[in-house]
Protein backbone atom coordinates (compact mmCIF):
# COMPACT_ATOMS: atom_id res chain seq x y z
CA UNK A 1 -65.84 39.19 -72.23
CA UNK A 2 -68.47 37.32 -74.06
CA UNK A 3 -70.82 35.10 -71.71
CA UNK A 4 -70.57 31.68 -72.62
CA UNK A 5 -73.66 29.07 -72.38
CA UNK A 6 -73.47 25.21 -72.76
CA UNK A 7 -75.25 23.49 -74.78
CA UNK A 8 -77.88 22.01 -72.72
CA UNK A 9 -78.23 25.25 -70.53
CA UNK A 10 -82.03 26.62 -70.83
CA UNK A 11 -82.38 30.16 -69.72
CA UNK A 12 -85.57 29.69 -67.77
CA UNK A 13 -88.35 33.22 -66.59
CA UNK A 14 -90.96 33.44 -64.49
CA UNK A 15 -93.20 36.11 -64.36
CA UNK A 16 -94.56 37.54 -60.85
CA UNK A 17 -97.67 36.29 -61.18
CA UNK A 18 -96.83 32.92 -61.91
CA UNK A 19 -94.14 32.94 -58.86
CA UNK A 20 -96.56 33.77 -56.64
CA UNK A 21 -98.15 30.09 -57.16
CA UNK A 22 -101.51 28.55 -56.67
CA UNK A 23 -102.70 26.74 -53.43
CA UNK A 24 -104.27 23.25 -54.14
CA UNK A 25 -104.73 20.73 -51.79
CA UNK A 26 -106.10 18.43 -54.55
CA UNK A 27 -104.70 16.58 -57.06
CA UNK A 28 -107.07 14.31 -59.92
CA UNK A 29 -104.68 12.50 -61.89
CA UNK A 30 -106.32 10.51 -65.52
CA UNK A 31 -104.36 9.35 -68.30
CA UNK A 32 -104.83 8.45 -71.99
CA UNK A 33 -102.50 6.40 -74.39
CA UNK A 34 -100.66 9.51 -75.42
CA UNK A 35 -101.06 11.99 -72.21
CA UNK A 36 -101.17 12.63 -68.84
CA UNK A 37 -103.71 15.35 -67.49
CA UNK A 38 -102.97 16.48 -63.63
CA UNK A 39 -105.90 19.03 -62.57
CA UNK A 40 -104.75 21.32 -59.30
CA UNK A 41 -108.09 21.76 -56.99
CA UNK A 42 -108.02 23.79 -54.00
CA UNK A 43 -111.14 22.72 -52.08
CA UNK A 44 -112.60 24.10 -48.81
CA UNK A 45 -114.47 22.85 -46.25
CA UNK A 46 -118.36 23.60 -46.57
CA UNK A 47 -118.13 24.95 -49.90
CA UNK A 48 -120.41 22.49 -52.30
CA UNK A 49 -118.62 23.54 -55.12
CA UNK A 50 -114.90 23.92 -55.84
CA UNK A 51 -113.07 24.74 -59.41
CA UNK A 52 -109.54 23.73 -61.39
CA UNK A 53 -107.17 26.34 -60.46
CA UNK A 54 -104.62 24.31 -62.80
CA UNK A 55 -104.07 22.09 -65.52
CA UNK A 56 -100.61 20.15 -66.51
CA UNK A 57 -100.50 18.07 -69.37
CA UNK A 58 -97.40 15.45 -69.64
CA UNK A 59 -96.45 13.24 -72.44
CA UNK A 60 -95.69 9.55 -70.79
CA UNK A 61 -92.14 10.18 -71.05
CA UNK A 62 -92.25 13.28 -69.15
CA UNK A 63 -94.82 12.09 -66.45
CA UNK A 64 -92.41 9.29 -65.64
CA UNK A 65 -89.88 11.96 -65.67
CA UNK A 66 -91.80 14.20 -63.28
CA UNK A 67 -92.80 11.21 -61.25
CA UNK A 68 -89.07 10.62 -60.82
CA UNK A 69 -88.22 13.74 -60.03
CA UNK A 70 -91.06 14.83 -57.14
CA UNK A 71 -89.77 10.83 -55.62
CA UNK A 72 -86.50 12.33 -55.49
CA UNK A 73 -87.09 15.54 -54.02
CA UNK A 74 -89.42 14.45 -51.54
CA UNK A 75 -86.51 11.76 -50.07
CA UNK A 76 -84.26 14.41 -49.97
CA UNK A 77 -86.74 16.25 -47.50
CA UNK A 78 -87.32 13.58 -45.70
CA UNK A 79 -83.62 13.04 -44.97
CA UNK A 80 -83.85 16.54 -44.00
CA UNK A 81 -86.87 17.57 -41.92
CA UNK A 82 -87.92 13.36 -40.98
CA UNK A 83 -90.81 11.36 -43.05
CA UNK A 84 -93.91 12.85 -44.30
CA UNK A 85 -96.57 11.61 -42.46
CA UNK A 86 -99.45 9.82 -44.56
CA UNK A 87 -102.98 11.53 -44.14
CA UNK A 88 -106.00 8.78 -44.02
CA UNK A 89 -107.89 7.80 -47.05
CA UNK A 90 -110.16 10.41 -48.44
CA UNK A 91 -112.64 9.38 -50.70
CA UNK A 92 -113.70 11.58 -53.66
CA UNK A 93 -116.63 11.30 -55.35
CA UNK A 94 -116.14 9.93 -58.87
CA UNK A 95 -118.97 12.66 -60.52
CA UNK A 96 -117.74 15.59 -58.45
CA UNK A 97 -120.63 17.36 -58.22
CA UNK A 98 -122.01 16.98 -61.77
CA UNK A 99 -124.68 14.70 -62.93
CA UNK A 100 -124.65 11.08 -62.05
CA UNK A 101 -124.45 9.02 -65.55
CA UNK A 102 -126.82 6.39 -65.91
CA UNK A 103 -126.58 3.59 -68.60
């Protein structure tokens, strides 16, 4: 018998690699008018220096979408496991490293 999809179904792979994931305990969120740009850092204590280990790039649309959609999954854990506690401020500096600009 003949397997039937629905129309909105999207057969969806992921490769090994890619399943595996990447640790970042850093997020630096900046925006445009047309996009979103969400760099993955994963930065360790001592080191001076720490690189992007990922990039995501959203339309508007779709970061509101996303935005929806982590707010939704992380109530459902906390109606699971109890509330996420908040960690304290951490301030990041704005040059990261590089030069500091000068007007």
């Amino acid at each position: 018998m003949a397997e039937q999809q629905t129309p909105n179904q999207i057969n969806i792979e992921i490769s090994e690699e890619v399943a595996e994931g990447t640790y970042a305990n850093l997020a630096i969120i900046t925006h445009s008018h047309a996009e979103f740009v969400m760099d993955f850092v994963s930065v360790m204590p001592g080191t001076p220096k720490s690189k992007v280990k990922s990039r995501i790039i959203f339309t508007p649309m779709h970061a509101k979408r996303f935005l929806r959609a982590l707010e939704d999954n992380v109530n459902r854990y906390e109606a699971a496991n109890g509330t996420i506690q908040d960690m304290e401020q951490v301030d990041i500096p704005l040059n990261f490293g590089g030069p500091t600009a000068q007007a």
